[in-house]
PDB file of N, CA and C in Angstrom:
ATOM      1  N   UNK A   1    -193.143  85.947 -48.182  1.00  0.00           N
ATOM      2  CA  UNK A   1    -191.760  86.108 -48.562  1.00  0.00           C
ATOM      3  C   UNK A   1    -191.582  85.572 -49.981  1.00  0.00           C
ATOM      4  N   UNK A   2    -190.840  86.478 -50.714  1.00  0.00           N
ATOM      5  CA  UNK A   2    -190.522  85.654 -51.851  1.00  0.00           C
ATOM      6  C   UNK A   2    -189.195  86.041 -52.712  1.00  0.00           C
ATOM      7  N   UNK A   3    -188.459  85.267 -53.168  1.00  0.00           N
ATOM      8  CA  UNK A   3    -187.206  85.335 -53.673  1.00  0.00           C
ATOM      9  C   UNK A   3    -187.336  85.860 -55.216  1.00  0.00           C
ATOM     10  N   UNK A   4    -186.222  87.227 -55.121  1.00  0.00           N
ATOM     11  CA  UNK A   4    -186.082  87.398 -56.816  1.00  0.00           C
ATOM     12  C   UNK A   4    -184.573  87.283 -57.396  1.00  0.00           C
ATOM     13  N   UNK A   5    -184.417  86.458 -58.550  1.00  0.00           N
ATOM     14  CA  UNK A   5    -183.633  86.737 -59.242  1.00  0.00           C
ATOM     15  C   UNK A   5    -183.441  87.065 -60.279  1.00  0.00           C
ATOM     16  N   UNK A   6    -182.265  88.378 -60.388  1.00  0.00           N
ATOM     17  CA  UNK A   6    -182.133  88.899 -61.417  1.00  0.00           C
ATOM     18  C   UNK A   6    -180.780  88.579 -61.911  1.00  0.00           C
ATOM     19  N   UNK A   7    -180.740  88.763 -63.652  1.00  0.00           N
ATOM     20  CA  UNK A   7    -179.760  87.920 -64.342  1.00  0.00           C
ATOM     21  C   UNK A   7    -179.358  89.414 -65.284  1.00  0.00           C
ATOM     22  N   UNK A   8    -178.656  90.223 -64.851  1.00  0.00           N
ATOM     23  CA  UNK A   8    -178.304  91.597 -66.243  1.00  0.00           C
ATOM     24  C   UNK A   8    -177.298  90.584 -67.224  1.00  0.00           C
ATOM     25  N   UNK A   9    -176.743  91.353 -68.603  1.00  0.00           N
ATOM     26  CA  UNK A   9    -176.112  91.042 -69.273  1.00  0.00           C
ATOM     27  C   UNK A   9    -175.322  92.887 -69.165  1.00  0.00           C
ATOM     28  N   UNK A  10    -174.085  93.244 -69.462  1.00  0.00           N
ATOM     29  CA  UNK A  10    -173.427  94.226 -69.416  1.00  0.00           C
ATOM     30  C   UNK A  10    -172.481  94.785 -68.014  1.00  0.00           C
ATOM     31  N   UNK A  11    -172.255  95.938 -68.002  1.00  0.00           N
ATOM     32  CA  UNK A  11    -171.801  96.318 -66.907  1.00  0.00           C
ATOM     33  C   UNK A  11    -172.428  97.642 -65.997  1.00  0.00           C
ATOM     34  N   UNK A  12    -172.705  97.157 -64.579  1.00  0.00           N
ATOM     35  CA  UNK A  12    -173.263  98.083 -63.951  1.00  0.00           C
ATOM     36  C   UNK A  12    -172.305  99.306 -63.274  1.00  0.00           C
ATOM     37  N   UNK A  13    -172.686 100.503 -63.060  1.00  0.00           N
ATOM     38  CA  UNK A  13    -171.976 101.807 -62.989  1.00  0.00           C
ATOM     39  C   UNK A  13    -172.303 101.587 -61.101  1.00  0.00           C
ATOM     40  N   UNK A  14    -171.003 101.439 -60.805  1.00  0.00           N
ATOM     41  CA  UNK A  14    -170.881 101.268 -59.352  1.00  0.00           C
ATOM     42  C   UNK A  14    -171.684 102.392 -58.281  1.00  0.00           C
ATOM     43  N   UNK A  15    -171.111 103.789 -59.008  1.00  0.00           N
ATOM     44  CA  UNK A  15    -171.955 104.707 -57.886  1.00  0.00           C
ATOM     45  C   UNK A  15    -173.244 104.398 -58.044  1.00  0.00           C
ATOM     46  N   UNK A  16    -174.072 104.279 -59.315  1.00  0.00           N
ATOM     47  CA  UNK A  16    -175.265 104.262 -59.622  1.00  0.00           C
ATOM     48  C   UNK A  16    -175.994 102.600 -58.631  1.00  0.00           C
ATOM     49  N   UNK A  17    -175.423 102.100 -58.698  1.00  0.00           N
ATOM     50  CA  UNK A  17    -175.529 100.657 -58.137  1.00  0.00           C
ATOM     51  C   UNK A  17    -175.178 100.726 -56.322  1.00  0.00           C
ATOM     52  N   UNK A  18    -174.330 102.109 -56.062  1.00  0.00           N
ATOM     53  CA  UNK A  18    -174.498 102.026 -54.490  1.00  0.00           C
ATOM     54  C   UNK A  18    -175.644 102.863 -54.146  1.00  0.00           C
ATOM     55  N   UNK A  19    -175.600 104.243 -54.750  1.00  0.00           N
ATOM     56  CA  UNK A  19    -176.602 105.084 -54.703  1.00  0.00           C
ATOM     57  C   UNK A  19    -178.181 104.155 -54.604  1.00  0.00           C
ATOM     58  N   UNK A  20    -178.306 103.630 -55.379  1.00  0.00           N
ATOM     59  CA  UNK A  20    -179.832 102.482 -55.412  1.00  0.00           C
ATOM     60  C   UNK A  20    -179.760 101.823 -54.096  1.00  0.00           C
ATOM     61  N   UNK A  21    -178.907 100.921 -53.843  1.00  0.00           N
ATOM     62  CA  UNK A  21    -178.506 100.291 -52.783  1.00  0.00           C
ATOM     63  C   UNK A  21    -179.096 100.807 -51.681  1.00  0.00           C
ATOM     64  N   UNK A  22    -178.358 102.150 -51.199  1.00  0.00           N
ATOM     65  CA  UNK A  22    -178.585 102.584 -50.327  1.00  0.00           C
ATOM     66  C   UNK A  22    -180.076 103.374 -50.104  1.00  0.00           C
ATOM     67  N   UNK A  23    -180.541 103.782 -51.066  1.00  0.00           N
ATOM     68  CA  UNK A  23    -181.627 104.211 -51.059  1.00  0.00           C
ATOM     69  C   UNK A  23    -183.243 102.812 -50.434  1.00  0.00           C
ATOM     70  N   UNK A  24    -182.488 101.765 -51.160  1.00  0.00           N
ATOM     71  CA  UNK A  24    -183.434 100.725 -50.942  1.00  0.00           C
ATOM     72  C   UNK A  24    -183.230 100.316 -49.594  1.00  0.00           C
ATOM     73  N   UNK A  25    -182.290  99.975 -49.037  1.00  0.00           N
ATOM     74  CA  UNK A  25    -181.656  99.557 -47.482  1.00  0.00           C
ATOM     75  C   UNK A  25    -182.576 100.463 -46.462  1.00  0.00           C
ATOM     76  N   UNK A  26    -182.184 101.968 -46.624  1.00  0.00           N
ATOM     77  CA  UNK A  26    -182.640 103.001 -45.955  1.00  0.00           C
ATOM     78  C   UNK A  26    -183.934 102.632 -45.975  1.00  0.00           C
ATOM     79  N   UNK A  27    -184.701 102.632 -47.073  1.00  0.00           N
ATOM     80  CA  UNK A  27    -186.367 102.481 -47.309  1.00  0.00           C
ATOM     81  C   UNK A  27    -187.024 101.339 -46.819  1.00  0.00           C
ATOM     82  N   UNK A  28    -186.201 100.128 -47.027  1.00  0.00           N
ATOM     83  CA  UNK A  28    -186.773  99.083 -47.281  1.00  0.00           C
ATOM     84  C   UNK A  28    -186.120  97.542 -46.089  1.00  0.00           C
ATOM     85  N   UNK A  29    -185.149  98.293 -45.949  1.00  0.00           N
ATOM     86  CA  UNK A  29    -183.663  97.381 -45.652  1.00  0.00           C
ATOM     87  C   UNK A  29    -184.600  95.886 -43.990  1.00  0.00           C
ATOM     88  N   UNK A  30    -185.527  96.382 -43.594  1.00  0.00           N
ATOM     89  CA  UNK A  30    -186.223  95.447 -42.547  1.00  0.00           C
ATOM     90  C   UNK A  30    -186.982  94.822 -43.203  1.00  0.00           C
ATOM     91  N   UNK A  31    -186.995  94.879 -44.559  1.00  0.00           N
ATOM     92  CA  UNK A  31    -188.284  94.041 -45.608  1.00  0.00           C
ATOM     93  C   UNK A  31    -187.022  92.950 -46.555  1.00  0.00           C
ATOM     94  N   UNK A  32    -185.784  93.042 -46.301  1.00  0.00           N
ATOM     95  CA  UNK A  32    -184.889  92.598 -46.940  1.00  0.00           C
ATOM     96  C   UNK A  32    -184.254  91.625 -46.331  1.00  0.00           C
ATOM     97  N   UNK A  33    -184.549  90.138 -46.398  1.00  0.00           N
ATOM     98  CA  UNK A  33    -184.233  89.581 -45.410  1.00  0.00           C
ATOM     99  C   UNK A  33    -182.986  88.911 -45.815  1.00  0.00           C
ATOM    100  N   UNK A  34    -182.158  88.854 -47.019  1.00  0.00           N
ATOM    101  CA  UNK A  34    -181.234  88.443 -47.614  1.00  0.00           C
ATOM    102  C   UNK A  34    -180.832  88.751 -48.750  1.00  0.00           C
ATOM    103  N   UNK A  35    -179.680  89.010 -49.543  1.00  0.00           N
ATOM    104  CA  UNK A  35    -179.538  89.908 -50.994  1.00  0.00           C
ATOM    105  C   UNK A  35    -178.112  88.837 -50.868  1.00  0.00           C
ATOM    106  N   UNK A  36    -177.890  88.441 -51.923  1.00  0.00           N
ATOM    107  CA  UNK A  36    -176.647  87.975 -52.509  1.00  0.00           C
ATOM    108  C   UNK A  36    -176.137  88.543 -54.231  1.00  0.00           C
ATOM    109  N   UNK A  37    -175.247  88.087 -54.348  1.00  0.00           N
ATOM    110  CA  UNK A  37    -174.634  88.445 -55.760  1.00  0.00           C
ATOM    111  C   UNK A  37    -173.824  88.374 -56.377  1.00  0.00           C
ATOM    112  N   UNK A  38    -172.956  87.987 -57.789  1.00  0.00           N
ATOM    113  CA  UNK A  38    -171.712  87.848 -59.066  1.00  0.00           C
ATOM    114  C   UNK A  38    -172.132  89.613 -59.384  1.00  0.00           C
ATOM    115  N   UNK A  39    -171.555  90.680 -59.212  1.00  0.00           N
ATOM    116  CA  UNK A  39    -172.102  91.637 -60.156  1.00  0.00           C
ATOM    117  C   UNK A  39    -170.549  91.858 -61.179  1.00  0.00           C
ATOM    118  N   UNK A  40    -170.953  92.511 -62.146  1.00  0.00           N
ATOM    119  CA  UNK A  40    -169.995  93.084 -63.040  1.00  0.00           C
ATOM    120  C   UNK A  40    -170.010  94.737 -63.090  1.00  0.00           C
ATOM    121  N   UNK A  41    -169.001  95.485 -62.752  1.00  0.00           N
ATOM    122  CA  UNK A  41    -168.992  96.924 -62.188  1.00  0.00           C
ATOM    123  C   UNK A  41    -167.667  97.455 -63.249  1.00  0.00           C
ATOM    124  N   UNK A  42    -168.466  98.312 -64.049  1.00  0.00           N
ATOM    125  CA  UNK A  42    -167.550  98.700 -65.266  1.00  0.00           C
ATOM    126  C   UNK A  42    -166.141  98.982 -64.475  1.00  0.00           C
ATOM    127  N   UNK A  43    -165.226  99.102 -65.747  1.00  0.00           N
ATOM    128  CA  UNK A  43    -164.013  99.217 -64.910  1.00  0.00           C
ATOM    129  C   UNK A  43    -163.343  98.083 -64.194  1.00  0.00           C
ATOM    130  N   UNK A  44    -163.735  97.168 -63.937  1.00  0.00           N
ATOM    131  CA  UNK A  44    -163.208  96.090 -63.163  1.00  0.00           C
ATOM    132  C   UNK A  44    -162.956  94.910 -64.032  1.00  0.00           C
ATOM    133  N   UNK A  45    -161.916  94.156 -63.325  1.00  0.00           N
ATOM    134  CA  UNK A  45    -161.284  92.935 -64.172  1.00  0.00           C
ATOM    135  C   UNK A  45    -161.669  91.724 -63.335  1.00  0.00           C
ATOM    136  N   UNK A  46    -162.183  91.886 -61.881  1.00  0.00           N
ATOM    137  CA  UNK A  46    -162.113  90.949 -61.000  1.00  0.00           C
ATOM    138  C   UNK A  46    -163.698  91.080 -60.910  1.00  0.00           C
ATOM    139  N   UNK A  47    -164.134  89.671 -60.706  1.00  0.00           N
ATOM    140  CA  UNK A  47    -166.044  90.031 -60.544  1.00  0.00           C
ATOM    141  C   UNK A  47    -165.608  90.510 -58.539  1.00  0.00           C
ATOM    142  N   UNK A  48    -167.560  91.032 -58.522  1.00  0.00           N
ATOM    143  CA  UNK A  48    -167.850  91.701 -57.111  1.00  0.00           C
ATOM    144  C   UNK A  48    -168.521  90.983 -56.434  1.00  0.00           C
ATOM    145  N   UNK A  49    -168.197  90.577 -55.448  1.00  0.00           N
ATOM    146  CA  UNK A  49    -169.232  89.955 -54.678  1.00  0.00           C
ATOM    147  C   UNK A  49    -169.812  90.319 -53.585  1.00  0.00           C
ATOM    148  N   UNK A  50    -171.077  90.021 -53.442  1.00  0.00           N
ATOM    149  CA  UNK A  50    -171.635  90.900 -52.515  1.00  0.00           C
ATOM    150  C   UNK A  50    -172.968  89.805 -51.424  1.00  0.00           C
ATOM    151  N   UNK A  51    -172.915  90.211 -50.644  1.00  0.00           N
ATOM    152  CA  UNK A  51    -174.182  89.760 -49.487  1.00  0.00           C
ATOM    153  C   UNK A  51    -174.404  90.629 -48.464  1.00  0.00           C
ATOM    154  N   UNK A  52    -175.665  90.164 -48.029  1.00  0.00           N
ATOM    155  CA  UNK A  52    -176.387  91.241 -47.244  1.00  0.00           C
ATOM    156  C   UNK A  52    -177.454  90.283 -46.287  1.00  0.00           C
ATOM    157  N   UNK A  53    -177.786  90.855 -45.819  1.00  0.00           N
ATOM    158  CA  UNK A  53    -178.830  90.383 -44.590  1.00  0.00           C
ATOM    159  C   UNK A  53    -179.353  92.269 -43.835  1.00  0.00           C
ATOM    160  N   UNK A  54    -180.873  91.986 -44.169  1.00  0.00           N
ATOM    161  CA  UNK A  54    -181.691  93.221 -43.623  1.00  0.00           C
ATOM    162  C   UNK A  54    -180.992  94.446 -44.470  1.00  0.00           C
ATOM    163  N   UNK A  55    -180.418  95.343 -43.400  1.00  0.00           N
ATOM    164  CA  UNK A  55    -180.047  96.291 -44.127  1.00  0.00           C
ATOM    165  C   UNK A  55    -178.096  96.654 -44.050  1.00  0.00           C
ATOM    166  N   UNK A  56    -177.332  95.378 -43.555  1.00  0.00           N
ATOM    167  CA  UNK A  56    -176.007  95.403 -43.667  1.00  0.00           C
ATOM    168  C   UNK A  56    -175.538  94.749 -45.188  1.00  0.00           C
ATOM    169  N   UNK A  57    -174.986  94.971 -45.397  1.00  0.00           N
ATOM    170  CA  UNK A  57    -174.007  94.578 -46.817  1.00  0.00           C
ATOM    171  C   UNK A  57    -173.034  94.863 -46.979  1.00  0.00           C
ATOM    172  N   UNK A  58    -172.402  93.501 -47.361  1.00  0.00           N
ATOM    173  CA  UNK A  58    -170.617  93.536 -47.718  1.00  0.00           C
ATOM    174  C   UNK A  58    -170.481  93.369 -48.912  1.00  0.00           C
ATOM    175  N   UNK A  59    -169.016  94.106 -49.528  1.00  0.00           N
ATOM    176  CA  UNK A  59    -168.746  93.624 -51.069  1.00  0.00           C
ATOM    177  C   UNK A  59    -167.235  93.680 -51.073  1.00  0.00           C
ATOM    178  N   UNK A  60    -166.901  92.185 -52.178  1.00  0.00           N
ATOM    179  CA  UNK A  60    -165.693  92.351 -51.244  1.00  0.00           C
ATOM    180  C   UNK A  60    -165.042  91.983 -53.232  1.00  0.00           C
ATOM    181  N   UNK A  61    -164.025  92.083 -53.815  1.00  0.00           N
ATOM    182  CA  UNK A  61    -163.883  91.257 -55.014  1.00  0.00           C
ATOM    183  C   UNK A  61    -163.055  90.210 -54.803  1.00  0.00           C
ATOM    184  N   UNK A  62    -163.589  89.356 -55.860  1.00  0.00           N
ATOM    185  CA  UNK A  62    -163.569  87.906 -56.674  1.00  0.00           C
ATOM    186  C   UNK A  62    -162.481  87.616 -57.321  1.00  0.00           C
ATOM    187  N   UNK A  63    -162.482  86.868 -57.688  1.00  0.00           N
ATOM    188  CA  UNK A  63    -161.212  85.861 -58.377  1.00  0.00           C
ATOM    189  C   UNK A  63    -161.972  87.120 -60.119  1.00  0.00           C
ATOM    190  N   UNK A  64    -160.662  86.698 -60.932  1.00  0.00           N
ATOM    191  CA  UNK A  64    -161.252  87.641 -62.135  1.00  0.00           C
ATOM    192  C   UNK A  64    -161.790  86.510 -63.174  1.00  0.00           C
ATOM    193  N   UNK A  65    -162.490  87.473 -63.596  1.00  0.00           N
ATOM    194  CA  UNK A  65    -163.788  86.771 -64.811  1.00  0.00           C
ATOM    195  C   UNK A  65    -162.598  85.712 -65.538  1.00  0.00           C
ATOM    196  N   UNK A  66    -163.493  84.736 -65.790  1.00  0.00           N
ATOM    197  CA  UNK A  66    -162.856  83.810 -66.636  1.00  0.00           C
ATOM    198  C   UNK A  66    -163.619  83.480 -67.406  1.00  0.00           C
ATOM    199  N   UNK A  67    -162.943  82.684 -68.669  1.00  0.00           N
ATOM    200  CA  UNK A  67    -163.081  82.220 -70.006  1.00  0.00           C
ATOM    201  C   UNK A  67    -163.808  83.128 -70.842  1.00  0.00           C
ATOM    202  N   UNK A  68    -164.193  83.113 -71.908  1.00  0.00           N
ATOM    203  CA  UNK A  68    -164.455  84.039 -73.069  1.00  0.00           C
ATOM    204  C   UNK A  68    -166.422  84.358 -72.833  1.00  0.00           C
ATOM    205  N   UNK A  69    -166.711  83.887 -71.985  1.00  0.00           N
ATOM    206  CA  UNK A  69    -168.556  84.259 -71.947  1.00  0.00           C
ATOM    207  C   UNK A  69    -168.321  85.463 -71.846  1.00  0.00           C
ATOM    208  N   UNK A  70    -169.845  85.862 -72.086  1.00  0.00           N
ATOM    209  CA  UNK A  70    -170.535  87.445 -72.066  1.00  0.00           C
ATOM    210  C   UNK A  70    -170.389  87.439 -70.421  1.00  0.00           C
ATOM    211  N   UNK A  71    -170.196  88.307 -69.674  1.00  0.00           N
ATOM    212  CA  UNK A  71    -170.124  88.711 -68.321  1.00  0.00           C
ATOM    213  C   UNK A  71    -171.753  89.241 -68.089  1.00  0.00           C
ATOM    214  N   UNK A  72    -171.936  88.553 -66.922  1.00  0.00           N
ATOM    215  CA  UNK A  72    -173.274  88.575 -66.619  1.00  0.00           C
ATOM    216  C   UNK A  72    -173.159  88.937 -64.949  1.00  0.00           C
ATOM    217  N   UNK A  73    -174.238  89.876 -64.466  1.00  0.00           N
ATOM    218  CA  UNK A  73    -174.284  89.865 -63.213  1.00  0.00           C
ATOM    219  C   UNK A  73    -175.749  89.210 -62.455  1.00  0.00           C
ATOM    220  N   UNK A  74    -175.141  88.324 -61.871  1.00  0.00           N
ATOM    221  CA  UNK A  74    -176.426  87.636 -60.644  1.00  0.00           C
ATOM    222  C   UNK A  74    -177.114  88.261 -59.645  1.00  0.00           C
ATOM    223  N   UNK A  75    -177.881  88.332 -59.438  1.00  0.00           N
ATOM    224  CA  UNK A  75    -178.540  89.068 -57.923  1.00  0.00           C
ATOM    225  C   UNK A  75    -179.560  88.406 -57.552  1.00  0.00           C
ATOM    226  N   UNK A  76    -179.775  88.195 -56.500  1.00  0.00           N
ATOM    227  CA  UNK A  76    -181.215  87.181 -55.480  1.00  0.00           C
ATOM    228  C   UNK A  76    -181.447  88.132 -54.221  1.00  0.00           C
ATOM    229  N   UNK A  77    -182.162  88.618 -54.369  1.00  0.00           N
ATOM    230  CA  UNK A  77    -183.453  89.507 -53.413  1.00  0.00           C
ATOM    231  C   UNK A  77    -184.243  87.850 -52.096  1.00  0.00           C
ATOM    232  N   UNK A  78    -184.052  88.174 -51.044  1.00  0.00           N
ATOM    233  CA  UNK A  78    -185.216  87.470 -50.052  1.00  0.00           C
ATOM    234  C   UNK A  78    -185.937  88.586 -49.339  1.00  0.00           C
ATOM    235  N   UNK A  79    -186.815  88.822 -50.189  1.00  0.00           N
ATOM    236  CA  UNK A  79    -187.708  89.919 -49.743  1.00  0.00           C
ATOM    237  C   UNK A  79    -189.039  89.351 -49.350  1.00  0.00           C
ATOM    238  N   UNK A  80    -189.843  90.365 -48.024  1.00  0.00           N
ATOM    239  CA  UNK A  80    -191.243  90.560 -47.673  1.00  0.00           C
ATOM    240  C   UNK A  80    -191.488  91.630 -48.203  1.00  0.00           C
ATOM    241  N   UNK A  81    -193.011  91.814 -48.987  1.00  0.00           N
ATOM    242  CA  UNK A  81    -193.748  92.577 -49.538  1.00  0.00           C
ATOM    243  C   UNK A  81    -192.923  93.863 -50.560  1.00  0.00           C
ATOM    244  N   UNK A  82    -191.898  93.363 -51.068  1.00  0.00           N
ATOM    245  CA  UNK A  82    -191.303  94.194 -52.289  1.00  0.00           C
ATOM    246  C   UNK A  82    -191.834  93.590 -53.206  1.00  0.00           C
ATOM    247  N   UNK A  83    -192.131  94.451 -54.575  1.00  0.00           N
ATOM    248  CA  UNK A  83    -192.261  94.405 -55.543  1.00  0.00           C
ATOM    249  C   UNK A  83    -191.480  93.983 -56.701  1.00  0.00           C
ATOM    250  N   UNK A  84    -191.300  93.108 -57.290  1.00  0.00           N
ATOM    251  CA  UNK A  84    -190.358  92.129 -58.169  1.00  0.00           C
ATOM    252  C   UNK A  84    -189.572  92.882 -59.118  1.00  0.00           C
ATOM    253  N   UNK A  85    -190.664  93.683 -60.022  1.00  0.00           N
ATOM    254  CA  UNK A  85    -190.961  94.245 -61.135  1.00  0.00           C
ATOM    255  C   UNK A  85    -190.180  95.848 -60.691  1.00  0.00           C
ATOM    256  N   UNK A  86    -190.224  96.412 -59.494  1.00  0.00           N
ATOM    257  CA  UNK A  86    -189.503  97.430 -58.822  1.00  0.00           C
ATOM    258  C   UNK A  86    -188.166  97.221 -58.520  1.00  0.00           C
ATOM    259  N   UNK A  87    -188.030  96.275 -58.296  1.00  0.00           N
ATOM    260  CA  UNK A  87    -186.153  95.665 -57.877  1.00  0.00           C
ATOM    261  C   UNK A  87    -185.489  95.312 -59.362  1.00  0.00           C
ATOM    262  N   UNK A  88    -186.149  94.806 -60.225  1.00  0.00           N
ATOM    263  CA  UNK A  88    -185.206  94.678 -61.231  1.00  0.00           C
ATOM    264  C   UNK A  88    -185.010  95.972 -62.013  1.00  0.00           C
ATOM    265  N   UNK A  89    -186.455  96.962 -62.385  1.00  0.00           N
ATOM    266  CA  UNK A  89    -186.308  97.921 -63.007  1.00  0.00           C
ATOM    267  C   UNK A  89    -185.165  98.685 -61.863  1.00  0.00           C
ATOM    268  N   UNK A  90    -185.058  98.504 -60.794  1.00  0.00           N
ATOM    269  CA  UNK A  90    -183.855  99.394 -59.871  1.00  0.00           C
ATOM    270  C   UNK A  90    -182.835  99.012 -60.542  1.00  0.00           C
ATOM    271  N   UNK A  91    -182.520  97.889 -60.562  1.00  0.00           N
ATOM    272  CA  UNK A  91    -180.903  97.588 -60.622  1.00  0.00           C
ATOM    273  C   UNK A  91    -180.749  97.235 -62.457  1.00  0.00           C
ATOM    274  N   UNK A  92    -181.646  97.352 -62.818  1.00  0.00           N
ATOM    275  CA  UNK A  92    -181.808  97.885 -64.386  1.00  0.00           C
ATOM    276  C   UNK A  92    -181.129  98.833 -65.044  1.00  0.00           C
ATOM    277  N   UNK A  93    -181.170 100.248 -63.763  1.00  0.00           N
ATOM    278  CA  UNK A  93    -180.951 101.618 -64.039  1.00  0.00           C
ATOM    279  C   UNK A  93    -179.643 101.439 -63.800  1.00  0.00           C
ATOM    280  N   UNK A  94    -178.658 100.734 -62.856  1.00  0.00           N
ATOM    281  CA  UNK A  94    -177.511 100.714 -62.843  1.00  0.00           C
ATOM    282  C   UNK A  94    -176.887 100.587 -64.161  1.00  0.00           C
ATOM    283  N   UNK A  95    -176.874  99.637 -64.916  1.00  0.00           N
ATOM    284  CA  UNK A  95    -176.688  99.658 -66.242  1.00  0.00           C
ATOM    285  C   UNK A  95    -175.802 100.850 -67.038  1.00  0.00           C
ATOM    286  N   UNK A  96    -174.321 100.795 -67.757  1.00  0.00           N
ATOM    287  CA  UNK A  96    -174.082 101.820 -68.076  1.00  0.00           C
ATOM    288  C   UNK A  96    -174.764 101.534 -69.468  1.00  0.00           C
TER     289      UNK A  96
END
């Protein structure tokens, strides 16, 4: 088992970011033993928050971004036998 976290800078394109989602869940989602997350989803004023366990996931929004930082989105993978380097280039592509 091993934990990944990923740190984007920008804003991720929501369909593109469920579309992945779901593709990975479907594929992968019994190798996924926990997913948490801060994401930033263009269009939005309020951050997203999100958790998961296996292949269920909720997202629900956040209190809205505060103070003047660059908006950054968090993500932590508790994955068996995924590939590190495959999960970030995934949620990479979200990216507008």
């Amino acid at each position: 088992m091993i934990s990944v976290g990923i740190t984007l800078d920008g804003e991720l394109s929501q369909g593109k970011l469920s579309q992945w989602l779901r593709m990975l869940l479907s594929t992968e989602g019994e190798n996924i033993f926990r997913s948490k997350g801060i994401i930033n989803i263009a269009g939005q004023q309020n951050r997203i928050v999100f958790q998961g366990i296996h292949m269920l996931m909720d997202f629900h929004m956040d209190r809205a971004w505060q103070g003047n930082k660059p908006l950054k989105s968090e993500i932590v993978f508790i994955v068996r036998g995924l590939n590190r380097q495959a999960l970030t280039e995934g949620v990479n592509a979200c990216l507008i």
